[in-house]
PDB file of N, CA and C in Angstrom:
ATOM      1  N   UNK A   1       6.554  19.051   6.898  1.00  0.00           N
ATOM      2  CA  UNK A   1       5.132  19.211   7.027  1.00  0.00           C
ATOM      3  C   UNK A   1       4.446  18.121   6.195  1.00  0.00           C
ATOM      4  N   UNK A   2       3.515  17.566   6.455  1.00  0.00           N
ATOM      5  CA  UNK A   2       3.137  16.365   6.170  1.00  0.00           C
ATOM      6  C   UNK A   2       1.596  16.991   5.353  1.00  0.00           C
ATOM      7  N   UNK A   3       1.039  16.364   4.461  1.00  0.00           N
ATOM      8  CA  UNK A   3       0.062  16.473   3.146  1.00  0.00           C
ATOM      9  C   UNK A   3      -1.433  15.817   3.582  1.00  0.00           C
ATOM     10  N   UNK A   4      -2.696  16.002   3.455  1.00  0.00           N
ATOM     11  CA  UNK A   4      -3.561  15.326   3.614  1.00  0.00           C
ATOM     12  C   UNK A   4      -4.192  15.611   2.407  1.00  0.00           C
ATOM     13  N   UNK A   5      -4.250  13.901   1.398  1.00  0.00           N
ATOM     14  CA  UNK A   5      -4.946  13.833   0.464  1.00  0.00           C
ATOM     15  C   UNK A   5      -6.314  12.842   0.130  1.00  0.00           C
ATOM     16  N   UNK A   6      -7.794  13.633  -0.188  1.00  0.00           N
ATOM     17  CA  UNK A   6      -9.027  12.934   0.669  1.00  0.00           C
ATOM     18  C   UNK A   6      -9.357  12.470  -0.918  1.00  0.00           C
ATOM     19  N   UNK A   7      -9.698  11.372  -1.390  1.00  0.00           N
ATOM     20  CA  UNK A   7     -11.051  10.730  -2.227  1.00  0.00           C
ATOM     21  C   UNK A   7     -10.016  11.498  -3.845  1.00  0.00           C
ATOM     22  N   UNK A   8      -8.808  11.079  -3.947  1.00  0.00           N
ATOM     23  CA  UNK A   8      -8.330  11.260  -5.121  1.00  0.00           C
ATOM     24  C   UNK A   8      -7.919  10.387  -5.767  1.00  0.00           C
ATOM     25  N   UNK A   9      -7.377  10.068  -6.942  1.00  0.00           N
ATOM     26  CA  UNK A   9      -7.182   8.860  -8.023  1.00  0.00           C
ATOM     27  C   UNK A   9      -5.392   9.391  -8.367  1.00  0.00           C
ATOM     28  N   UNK A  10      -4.642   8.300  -7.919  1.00  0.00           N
ATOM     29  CA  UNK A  10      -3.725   8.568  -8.485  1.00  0.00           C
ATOM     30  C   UNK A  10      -3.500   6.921  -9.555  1.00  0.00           C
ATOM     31  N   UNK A  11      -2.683   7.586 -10.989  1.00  0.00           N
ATOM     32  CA  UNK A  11      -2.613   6.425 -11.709  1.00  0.00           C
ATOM     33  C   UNK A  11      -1.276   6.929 -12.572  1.00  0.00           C
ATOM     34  N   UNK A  12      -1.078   5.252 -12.974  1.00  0.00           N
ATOM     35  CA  UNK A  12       0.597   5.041 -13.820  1.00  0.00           C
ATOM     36  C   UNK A  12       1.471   6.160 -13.287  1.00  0.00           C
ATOM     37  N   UNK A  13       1.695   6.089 -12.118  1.00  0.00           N
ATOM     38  CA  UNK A  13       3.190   6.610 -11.408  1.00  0.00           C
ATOM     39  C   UNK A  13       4.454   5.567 -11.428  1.00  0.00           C
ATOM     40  N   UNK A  14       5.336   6.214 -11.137  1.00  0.00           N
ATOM     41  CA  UNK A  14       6.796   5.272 -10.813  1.00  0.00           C
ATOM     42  C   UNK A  14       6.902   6.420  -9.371  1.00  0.00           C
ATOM     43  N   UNK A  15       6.550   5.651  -8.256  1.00  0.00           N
ATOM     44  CA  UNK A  15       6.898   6.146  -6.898  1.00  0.00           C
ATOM     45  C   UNK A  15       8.387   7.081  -6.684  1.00  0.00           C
ATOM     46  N   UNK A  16       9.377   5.853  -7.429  1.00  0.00           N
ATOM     47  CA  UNK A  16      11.067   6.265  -7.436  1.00  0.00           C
ATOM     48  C   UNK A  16      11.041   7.583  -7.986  1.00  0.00           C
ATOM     49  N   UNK A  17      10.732   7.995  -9.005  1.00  0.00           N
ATOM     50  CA  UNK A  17      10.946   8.786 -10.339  1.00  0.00           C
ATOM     51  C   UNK A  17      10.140   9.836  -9.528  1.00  0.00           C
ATOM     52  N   UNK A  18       8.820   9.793  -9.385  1.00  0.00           N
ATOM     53  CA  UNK A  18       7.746  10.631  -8.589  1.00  0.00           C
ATOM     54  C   UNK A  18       7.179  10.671  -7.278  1.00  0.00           C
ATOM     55  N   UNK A  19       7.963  10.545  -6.456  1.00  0.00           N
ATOM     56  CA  UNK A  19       7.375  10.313  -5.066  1.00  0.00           C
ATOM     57  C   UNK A  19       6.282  10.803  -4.077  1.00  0.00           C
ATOM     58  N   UNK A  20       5.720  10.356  -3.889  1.00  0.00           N
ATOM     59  CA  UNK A  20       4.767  10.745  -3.041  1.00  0.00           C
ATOM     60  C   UNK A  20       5.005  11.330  -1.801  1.00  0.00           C
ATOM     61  N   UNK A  21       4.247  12.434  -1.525  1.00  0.00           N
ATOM     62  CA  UNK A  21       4.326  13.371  -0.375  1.00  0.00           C
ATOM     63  C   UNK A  21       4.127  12.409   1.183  1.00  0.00           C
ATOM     64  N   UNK A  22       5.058  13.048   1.982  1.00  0.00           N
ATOM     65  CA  UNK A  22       4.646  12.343   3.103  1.00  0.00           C
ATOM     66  C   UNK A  22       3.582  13.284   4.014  1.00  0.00           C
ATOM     67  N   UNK A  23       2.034  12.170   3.992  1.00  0.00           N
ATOM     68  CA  UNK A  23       1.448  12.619   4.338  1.00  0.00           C
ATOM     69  C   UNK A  23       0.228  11.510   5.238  1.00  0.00           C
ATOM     70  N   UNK A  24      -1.622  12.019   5.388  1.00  0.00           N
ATOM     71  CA  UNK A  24      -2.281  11.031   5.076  1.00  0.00           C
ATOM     72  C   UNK A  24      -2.716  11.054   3.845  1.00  0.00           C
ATOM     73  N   UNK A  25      -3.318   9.778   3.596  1.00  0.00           N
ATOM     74  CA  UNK A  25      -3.927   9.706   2.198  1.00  0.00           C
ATOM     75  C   UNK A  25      -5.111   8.599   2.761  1.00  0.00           C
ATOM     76  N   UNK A  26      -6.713   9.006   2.429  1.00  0.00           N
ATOM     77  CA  UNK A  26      -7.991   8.809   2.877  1.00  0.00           C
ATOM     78  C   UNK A  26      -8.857   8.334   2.027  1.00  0.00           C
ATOM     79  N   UNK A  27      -9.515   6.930   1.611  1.00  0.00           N
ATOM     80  CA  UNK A  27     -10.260   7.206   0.501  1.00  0.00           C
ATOM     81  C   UNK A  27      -9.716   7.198  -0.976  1.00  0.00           C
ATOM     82  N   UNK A  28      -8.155   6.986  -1.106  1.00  0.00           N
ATOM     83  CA  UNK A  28      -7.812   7.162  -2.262  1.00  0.00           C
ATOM     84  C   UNK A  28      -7.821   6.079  -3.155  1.00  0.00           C
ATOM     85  N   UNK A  29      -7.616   6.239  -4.532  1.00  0.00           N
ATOM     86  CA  UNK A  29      -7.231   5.319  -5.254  1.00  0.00           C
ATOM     87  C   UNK A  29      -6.380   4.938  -6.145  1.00  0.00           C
ATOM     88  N   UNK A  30      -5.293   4.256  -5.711  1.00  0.00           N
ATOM     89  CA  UNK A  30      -4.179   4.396  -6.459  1.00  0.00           C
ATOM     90  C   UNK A  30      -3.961   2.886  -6.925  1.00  0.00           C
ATOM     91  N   UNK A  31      -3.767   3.234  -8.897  1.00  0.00           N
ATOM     92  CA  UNK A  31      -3.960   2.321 -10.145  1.00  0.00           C
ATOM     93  C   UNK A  31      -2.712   2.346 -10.919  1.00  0.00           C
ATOM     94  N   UNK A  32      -2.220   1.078 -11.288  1.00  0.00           N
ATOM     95  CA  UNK A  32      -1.162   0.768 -11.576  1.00  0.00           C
ATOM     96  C   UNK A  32       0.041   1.640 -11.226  1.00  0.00           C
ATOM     97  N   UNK A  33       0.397   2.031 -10.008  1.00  0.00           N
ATOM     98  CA  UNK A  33       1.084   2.521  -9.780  1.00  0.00           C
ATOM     99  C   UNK A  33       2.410   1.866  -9.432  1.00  0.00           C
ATOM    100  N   UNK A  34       3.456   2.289  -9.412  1.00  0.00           N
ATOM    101  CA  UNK A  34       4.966   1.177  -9.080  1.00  0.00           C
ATOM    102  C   UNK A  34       5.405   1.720  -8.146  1.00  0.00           C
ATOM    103  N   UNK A  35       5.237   1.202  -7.134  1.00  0.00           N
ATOM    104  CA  UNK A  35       6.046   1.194  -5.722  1.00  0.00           C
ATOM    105  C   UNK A  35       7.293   1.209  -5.301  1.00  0.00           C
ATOM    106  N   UNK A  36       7.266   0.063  -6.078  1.00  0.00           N
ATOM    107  CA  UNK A  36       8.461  -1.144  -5.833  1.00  0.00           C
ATOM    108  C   UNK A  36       9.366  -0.043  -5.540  1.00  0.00           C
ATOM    109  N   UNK A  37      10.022  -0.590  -3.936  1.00  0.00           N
ATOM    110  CA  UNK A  37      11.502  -0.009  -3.547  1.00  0.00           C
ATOM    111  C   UNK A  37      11.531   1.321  -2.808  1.00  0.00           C
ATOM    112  N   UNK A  38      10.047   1.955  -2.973  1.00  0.00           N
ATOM    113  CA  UNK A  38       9.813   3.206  -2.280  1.00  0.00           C
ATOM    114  C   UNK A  38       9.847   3.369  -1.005  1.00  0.00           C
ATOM    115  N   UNK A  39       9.913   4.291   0.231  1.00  0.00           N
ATOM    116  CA  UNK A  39       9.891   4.512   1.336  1.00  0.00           C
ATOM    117  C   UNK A  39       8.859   5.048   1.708  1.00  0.00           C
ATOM    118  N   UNK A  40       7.762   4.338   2.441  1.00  0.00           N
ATOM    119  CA  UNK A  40       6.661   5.133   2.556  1.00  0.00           C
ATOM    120  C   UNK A  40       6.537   4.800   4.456  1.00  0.00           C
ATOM    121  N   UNK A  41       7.687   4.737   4.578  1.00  0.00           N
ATOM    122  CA  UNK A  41       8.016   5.140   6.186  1.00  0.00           C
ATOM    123  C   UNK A  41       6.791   6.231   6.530  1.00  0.00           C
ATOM    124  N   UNK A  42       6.038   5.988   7.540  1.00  0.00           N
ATOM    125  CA  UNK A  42       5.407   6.942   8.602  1.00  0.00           C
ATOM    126  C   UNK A  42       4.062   7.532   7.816  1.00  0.00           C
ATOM    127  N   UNK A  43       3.927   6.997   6.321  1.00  0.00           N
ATOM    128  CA  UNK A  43       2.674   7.569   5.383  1.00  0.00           C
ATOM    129  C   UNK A  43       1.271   6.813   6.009  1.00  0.00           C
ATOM    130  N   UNK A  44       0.216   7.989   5.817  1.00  0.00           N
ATOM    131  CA  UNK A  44      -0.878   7.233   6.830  1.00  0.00           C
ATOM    132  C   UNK A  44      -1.973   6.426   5.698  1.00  0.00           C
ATOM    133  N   UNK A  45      -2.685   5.468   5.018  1.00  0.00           N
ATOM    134  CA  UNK A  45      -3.024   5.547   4.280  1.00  0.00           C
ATOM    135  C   UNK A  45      -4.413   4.418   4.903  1.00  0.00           C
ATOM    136  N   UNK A  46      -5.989   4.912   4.443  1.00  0.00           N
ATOM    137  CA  UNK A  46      -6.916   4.850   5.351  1.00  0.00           C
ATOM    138  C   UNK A  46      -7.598   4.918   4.537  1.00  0.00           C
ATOM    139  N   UNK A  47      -8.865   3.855   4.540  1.00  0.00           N
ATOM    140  CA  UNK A  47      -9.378   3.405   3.434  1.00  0.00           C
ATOM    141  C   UNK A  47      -8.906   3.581   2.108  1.00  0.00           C
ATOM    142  N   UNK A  48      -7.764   3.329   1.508  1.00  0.00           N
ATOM    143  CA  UNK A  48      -7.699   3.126   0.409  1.00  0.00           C
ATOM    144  C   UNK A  48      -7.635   1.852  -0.487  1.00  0.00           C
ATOM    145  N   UNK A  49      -7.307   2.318  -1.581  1.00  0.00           N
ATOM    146  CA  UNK A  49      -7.659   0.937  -2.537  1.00  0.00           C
ATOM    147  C   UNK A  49      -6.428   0.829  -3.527  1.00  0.00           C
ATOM    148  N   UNK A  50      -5.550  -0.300  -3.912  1.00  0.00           N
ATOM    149  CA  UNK A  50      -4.560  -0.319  -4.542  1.00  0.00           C
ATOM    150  C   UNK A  50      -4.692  -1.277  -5.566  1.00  0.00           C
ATOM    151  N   UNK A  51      -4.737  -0.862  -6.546  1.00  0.00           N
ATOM    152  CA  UNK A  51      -5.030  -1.755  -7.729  1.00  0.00           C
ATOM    153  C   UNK A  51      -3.914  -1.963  -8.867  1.00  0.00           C
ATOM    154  N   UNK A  52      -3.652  -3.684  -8.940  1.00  0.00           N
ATOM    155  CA  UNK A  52      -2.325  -3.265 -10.056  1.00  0.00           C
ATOM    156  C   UNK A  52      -1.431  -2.641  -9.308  1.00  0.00           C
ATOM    157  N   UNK A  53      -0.904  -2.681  -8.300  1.00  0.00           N
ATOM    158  CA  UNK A  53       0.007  -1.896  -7.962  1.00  0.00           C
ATOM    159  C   UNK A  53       1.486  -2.836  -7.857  1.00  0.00           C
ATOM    160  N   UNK A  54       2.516  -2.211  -7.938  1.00  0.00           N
ATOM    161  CA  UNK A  54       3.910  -3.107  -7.573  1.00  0.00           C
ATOM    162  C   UNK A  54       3.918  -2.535  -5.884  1.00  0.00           C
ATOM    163  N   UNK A  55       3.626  -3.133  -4.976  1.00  0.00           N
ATOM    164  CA  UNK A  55       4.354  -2.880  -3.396  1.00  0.00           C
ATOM    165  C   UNK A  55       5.754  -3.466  -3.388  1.00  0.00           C
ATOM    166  N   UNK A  56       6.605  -4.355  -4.319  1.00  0.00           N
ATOM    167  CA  UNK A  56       7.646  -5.133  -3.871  1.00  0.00           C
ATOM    168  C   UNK A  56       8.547  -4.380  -3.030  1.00  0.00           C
ATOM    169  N   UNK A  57       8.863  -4.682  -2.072  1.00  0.00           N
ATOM    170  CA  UNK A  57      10.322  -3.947  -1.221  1.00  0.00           C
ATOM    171  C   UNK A  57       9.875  -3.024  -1.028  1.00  0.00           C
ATOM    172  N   UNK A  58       9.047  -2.371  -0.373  1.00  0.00           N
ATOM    173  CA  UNK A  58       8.309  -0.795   0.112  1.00  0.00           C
ATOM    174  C   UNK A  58       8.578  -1.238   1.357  1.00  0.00           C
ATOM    175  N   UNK A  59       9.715  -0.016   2.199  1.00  0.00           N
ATOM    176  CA  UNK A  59       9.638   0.147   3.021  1.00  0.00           C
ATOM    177  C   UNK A  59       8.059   0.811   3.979  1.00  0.00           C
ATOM    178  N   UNK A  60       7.759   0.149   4.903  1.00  0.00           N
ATOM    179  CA  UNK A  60       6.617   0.230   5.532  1.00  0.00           C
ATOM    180  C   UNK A  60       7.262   0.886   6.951  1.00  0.00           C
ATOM    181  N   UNK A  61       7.819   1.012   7.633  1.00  0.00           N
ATOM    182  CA  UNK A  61       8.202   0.903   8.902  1.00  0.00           C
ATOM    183  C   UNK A  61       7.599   2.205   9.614  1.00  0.00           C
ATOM    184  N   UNK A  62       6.279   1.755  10.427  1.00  0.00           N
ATOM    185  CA  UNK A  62       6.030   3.068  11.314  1.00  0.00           C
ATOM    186  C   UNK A  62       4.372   3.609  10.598  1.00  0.00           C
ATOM    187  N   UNK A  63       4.560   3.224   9.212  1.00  0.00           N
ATOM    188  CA  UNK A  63       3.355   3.428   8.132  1.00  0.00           C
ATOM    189  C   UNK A  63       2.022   2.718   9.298  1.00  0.00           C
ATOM    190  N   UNK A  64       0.624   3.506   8.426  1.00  0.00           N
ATOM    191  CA  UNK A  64      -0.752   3.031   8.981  1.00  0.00           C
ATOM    192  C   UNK A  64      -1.181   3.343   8.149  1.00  0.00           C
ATOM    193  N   UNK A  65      -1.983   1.369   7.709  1.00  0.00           N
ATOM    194  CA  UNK A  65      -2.631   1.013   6.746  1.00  0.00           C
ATOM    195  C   UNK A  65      -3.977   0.318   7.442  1.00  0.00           C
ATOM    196  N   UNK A  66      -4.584   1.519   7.286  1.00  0.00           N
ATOM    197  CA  UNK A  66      -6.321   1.239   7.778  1.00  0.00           C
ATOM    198  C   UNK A  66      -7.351   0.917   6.924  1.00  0.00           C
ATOM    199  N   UNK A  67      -7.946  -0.296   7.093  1.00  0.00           N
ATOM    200  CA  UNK A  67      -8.920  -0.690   6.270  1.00  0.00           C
ATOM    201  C   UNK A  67      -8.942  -0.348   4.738  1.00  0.00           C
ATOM    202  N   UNK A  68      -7.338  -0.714   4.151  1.00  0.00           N
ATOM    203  CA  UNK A  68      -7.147  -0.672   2.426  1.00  0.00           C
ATOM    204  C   UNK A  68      -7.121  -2.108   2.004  1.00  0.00           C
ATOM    205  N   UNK A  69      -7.376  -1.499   1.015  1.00  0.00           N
ATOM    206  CA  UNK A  69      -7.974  -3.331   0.056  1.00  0.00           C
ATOM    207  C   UNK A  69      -6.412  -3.140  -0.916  1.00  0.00           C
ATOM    208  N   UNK A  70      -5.862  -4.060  -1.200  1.00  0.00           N
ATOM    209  CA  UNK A  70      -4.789  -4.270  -2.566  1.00  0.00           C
ATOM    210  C   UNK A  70      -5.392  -5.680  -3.157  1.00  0.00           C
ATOM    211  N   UNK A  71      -5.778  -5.261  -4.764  1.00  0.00           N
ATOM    212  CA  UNK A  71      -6.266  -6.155  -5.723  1.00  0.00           C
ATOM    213  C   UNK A  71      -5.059  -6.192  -7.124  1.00  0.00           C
ATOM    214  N   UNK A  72      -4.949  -7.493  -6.953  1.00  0.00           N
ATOM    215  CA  UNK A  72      -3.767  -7.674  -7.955  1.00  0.00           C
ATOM    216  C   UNK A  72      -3.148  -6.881  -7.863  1.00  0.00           C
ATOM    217  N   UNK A  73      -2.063  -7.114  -6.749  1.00  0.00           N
ATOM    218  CA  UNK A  73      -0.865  -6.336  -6.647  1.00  0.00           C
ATOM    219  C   UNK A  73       0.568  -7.205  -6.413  1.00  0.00           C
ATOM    220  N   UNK A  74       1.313  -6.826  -6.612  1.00  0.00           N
ATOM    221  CA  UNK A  74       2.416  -7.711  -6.380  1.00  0.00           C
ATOM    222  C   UNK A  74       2.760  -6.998  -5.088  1.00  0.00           C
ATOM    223  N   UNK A  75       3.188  -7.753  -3.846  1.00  0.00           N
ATOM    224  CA  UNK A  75       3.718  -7.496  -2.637  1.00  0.00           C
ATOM    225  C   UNK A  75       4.790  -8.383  -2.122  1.00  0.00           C
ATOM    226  N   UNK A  76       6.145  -8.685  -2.911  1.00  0.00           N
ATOM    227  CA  UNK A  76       6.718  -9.660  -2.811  1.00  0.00           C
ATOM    228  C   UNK A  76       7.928  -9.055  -1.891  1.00  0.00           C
ATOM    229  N   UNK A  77       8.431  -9.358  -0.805  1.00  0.00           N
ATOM    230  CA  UNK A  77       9.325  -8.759   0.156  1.00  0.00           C
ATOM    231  C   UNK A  77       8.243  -7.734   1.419  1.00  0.00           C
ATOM    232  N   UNK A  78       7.347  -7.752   1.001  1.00  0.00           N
ATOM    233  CA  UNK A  78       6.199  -6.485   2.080  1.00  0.00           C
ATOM    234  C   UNK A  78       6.513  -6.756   3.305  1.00  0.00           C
ATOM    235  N   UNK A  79       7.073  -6.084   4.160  1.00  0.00           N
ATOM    236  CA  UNK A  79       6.810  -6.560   5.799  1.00  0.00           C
ATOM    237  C   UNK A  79       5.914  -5.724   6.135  1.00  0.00           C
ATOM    238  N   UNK A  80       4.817  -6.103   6.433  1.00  0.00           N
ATOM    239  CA  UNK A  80       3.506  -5.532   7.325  1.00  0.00           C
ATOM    240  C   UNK A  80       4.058  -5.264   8.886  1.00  0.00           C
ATOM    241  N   UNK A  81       4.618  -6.176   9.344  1.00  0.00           N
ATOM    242  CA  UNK A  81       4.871  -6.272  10.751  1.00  0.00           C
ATOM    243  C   UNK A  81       5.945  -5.152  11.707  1.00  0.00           C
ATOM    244  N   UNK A  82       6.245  -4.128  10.569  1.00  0.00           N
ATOM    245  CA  UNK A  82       6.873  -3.050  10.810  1.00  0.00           C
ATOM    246  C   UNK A  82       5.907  -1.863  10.477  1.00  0.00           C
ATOM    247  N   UNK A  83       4.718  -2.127  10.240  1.00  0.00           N
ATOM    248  CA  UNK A  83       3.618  -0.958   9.839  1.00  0.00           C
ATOM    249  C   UNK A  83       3.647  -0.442  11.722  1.00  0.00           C
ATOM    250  N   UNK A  84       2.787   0.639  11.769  1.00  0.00           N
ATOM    251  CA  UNK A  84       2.598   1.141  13.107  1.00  0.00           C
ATOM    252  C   UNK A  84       0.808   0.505  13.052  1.00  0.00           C
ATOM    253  N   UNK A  85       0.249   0.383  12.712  1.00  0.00           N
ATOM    254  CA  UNK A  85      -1.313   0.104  12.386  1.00  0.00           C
ATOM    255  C   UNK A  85      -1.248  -0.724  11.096  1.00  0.00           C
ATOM    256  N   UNK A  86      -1.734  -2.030  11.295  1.00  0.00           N
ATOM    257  CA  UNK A  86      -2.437  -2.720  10.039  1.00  0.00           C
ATOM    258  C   UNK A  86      -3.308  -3.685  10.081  1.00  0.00           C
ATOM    259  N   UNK A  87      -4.825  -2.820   9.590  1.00  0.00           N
ATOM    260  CA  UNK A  87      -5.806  -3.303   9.305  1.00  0.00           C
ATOM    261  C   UNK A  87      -6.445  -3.690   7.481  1.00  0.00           C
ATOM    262  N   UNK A  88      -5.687  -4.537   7.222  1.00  0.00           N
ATOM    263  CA  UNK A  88      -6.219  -4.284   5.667  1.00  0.00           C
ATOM    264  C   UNK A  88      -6.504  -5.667   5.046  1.00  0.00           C
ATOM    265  N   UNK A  89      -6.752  -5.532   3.895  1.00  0.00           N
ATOM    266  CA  UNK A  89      -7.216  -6.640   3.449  1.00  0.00           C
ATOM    267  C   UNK A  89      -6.639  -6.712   1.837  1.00  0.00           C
ATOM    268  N   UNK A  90      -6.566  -8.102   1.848  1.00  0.00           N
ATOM    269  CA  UNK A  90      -5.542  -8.169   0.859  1.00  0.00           C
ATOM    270  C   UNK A  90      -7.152  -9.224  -0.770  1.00  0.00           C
ATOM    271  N   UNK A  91      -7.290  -8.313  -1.323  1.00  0.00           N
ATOM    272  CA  UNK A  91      -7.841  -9.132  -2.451  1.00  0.00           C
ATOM    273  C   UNK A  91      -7.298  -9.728  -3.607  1.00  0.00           C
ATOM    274  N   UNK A  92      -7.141 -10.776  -4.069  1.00  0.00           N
ATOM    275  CA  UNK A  92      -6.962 -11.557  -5.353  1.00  0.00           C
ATOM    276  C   UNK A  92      -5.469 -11.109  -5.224  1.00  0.00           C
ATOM    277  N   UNK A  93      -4.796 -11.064  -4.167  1.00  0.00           N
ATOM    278  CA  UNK A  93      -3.221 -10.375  -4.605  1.00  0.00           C
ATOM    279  C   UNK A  93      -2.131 -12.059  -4.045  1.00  0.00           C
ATOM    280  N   UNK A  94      -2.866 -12.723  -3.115  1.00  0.00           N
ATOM    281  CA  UNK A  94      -2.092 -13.818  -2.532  1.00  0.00           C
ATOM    282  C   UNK A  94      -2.897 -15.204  -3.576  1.00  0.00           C
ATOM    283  N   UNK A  95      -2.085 -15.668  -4.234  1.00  0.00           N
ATOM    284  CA  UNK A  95      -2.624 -17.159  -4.908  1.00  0.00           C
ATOM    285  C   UNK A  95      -2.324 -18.300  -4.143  1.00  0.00           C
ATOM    286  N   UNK A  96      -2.837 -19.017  -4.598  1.00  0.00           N
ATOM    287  CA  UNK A  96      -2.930 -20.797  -3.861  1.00  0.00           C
ATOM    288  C   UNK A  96      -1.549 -21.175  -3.468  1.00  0.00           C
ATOM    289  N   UNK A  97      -0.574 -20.794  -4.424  1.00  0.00           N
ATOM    290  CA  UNK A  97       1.051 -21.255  -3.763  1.00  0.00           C
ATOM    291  C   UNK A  97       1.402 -19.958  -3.149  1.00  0.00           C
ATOM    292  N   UNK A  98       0.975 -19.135  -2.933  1.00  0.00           N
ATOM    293  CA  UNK A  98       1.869 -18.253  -1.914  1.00  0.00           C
ATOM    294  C   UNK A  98       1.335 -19.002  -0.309  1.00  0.00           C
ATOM    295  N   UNK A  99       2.407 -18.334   0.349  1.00  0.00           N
ATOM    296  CA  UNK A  99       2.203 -18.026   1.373  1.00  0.00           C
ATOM    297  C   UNK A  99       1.225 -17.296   2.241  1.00  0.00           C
ATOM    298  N   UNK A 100       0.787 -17.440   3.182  1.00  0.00           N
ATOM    299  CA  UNK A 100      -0.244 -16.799   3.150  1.00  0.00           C
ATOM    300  C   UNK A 100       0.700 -15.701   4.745  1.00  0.00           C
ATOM    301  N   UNK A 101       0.488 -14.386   4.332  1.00  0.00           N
ATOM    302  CA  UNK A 101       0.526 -13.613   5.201  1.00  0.00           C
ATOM    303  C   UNK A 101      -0.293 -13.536   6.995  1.00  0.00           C
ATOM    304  N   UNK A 102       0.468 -13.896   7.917  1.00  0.00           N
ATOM    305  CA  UNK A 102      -0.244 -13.840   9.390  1.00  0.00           C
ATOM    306  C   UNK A 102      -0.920 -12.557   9.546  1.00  0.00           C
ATOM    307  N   UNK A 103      -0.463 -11.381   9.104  1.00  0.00           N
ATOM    308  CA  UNK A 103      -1.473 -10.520   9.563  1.00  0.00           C
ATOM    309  C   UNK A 103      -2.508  -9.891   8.172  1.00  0.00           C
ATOM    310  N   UNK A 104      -2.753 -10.634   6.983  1.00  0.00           N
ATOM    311  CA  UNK A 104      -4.004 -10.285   6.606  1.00  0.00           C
ATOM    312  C   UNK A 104      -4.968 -11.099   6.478  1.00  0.00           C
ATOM    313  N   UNK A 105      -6.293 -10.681   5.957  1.00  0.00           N
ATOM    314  CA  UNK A 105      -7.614 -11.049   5.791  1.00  0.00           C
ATOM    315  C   UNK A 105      -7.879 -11.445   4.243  1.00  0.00           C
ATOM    316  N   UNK A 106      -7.712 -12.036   3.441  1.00  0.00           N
ATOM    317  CA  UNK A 106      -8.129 -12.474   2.300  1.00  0.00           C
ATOM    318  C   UNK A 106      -9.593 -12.644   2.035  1.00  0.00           C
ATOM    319  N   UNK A 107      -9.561 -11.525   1.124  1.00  0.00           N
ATOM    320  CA  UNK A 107     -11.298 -11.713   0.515  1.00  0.00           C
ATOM    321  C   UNK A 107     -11.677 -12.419  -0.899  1.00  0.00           C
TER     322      UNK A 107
END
């Protein structure tokens, strides 16, 4: 059974250690949180905002990421292109020598 969580703050998690419910998540805001390596296969996540966050190696596959912003985040290994939906936008997280990702919008 899958979780719907609307306009909440999650902060300083370790994803691995504490995992997150598979669910949607709407509006949220999640702050320095560590990703890195988590499975967030099929999680719906819609307008949210990721700040400080580690995404490295997060499985995405099937995931929908609607209109979320990530600001200073590390996303190093991210495949977007296995999301089921991705509309998002990536802030201050890609610098001048990266690469620049085909499917985001840099603000």
């Amino acid at each position: 059974m899958s979780i719907y969580k609307y306009d909440q703050q999650f902060e300083h998690i370790h994803a691995l250690e504490t995992p997150f419910e598979l669910g949607e998540y709407e509006e949220c805001v999640f702050s320095h949180v560590d990703f890195g390596g988590a499975n967030l296969t099929d999680f719906n996540f819609s307008g949210c905002v990721f700040e400080h966050c580690n995404l490295s190696g997060v499985r995405l596959d099937g995931a929908i990421l609607r209109d979320c912003k990530f600001e200073h985040c590390k996303l190093l290994g991210l495949r977007f292109e296995t999301c089921n939906t991705a509309c998002w936008i990536i802030h201050r997280s890609i610098n001048s020598k990266s690469r620049k990702c085909p499917y985001c919008v840099a603000v």
